[in-house]
C-alpha atoms as a PDB file:
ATOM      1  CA  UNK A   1       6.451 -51.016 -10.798  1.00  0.00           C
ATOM      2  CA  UNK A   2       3.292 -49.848  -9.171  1.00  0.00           C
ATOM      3  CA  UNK A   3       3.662 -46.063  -7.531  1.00  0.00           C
ATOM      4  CA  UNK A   4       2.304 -46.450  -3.597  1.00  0.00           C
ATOM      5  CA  UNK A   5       3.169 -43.251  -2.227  1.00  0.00           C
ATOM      6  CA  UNK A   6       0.081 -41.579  -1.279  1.00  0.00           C
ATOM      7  CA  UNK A   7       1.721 -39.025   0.989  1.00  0.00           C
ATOM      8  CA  UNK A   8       1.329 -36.204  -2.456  1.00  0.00           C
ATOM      9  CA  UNK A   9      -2.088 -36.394  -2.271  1.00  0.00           C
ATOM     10  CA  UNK A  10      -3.004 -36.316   1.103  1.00  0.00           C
ATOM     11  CA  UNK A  11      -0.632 -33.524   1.444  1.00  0.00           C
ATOM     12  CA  UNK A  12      -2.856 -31.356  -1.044  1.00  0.00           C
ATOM     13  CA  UNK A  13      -5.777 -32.475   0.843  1.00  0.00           C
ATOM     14  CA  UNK A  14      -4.749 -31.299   3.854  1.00  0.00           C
ATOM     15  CA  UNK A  15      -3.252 -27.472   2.700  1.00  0.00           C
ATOM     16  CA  UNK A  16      -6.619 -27.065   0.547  1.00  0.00           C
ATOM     17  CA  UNK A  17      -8.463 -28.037   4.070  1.00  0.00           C
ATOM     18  CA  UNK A  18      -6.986 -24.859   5.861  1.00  0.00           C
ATOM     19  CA  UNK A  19      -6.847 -22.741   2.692  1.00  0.00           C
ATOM     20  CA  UNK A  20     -10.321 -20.894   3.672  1.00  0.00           C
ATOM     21  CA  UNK A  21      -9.144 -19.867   6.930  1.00  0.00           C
ATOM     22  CA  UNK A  22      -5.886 -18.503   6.333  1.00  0.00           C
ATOM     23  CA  UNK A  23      -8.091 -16.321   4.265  1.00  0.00           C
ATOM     24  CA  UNK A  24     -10.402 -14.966   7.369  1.00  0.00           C
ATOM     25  CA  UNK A  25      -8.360 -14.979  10.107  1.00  0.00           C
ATOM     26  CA  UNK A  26      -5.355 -12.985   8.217  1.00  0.00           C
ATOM     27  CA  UNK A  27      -3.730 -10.588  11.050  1.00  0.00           C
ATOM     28  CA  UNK A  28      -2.592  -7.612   9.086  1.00  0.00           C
ATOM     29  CA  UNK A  29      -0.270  -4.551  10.368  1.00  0.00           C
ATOM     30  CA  UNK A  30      -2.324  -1.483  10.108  1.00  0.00           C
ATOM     31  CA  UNK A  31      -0.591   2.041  10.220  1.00  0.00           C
ATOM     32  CA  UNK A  32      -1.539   5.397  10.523  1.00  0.00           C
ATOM     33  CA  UNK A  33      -1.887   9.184  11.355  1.00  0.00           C
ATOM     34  CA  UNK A  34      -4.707  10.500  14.115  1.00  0.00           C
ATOM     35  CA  UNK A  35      -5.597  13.979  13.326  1.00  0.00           C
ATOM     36  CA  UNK A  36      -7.768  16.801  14.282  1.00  0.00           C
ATOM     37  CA  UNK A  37      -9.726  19.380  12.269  1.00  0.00           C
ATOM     38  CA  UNK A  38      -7.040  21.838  12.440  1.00  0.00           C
ATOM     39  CA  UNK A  39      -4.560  19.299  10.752  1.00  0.00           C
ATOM     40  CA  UNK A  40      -2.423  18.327  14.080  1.00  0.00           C
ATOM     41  CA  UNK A  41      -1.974  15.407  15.018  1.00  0.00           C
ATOM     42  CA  UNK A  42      -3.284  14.460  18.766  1.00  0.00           C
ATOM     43  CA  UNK A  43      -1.265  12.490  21.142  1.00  0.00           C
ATOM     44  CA  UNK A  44      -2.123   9.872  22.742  1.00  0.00           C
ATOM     45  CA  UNK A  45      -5.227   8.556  21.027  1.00  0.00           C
ATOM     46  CA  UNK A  46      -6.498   5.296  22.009  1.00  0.00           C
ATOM     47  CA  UNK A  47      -7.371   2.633  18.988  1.00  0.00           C
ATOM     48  CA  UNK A  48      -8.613  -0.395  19.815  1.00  0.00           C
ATOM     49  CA  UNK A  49      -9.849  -3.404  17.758  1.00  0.00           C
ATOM     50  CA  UNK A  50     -13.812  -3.738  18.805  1.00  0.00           C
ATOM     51  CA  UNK A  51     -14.331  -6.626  21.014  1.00  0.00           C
ATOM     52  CA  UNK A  52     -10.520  -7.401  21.992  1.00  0.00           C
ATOM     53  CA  UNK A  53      -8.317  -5.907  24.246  1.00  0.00           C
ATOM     54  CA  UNK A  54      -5.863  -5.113  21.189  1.00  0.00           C
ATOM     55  CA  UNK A  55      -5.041  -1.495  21.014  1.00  0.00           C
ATOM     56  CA  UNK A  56      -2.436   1.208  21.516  1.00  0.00           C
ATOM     57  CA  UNK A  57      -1.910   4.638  21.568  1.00  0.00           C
ATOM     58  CA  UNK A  58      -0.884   7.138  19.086  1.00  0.00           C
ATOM     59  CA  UNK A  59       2.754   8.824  19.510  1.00  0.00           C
ATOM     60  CA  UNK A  60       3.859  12.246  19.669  1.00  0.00           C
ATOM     61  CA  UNK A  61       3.825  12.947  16.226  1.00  0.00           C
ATOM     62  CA  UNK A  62       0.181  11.639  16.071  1.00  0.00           C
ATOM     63  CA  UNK A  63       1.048   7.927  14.518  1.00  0.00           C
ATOM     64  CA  UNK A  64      -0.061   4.576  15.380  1.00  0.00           C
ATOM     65  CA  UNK A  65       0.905   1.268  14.321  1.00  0.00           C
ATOM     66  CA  UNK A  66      -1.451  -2.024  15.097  1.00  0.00           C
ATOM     67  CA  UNK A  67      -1.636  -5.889  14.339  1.00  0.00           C
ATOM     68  CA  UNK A  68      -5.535  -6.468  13.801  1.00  0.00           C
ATOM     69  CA  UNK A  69      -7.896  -9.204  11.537  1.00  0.00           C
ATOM     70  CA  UNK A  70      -8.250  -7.669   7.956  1.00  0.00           C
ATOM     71  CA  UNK A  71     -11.790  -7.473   8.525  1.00  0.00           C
ATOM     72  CA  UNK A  72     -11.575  -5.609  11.726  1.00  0.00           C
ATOM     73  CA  UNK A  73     -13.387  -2.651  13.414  1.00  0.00           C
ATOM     74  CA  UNK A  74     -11.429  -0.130  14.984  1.00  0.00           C
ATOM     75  CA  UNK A  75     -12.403   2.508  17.824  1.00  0.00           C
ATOM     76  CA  UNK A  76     -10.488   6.085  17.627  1.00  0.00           C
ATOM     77  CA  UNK A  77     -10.651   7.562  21.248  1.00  0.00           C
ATOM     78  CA  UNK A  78      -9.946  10.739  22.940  1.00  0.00           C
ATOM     79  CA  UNK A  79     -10.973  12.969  25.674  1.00  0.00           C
ATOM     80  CA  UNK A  80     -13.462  15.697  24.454  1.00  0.00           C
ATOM     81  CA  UNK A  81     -13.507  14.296  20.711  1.00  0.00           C
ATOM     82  CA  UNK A  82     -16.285  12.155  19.311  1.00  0.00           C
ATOM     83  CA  UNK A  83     -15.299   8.239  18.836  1.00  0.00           C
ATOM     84  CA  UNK A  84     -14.527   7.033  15.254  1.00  0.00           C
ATOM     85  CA  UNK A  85     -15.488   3.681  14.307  1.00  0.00           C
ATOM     86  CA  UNK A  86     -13.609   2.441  10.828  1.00  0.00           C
ATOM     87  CA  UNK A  87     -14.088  -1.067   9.376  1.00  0.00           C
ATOM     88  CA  UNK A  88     -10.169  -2.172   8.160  1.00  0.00           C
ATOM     89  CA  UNK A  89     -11.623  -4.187   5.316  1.00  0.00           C
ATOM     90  CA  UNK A  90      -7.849  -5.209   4.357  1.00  0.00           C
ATOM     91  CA  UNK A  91      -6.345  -1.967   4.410  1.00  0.00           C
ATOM     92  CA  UNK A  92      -2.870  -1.272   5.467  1.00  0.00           C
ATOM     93  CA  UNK A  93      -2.979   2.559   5.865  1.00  0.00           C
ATOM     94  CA  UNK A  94      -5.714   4.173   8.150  1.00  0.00           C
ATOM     95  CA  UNK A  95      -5.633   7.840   8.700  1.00  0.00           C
ATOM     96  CA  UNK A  96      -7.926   9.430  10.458  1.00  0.00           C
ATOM     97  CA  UNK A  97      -9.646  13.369  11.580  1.00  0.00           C
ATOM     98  CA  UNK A  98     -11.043  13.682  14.985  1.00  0.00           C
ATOM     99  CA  UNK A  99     -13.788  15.906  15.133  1.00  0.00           C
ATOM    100  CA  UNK A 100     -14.172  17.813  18.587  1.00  0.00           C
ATOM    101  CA  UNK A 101     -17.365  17.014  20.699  1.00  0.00           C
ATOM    102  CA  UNK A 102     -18.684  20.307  21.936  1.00  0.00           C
ATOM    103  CA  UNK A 103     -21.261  18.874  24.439  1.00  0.00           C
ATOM    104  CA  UNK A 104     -18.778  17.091  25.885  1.00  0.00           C
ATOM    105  CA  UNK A 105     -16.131  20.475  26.379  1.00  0.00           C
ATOM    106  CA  UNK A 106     -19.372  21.957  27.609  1.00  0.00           C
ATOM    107  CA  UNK A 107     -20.484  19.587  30.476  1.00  0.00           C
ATOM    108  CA  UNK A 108     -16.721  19.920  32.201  1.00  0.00           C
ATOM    109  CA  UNK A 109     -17.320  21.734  34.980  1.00  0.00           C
ATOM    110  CA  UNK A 110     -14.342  23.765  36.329  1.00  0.00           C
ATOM    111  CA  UNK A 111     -13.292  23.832  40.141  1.00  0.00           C
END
């Protein structure tokens, strides 16, 4: 008796097919702690995936949780520190130290 199913192979075909971009377009959750110099954590820090509108905002202990591409860039924002750009490259866990922009503390002009 002569086998005629050739649902098996095509089958194999097809998951190998989409194999490659499972691999580059994995979303990945990405966690972790906004800091400054000092060591506390700052509140309400923007991160946001570079050329999306994906983001959020840290919480009052300083934490942040995202969804992002493994091979991601995110921006760290916040009024009168400079902006951090990290590359994800498959990490999980991001934390990060905000360094305080001077110039910009010294340019605000008080009424």
């Amino acid at each position: 008796m002569k086998n005629t199913n050739r649902t098996r192979p095509l089958g194999f075909l097809f998951l190998f097919c989409f194999i490659p971009l499972w691999t580059f377009s994995q979303v990945i959750t990405i966690k972790g702690v906004v800091k400054d110099t000092n060591g506390e954590e700052l509140i309400g820090v923007n991160v946001l995936q570079v050329g999306t509108s994906i983001g959020t905002i840290t919480d009052i202990n300083g934490n942040y949780t995202l969804q992002a591409k493994s091979d991601a860039k995110l921006n760290f924002s916040f009024v009168g520190y400079t902006t951090q750009t990290v590359l994800v490259s498959g990490r999980t866990i991001i934390n990060i130290t905000l360094k305080e922009n001077a110039k910009i503390l010294d340019d605000v002009v008080v009424v």
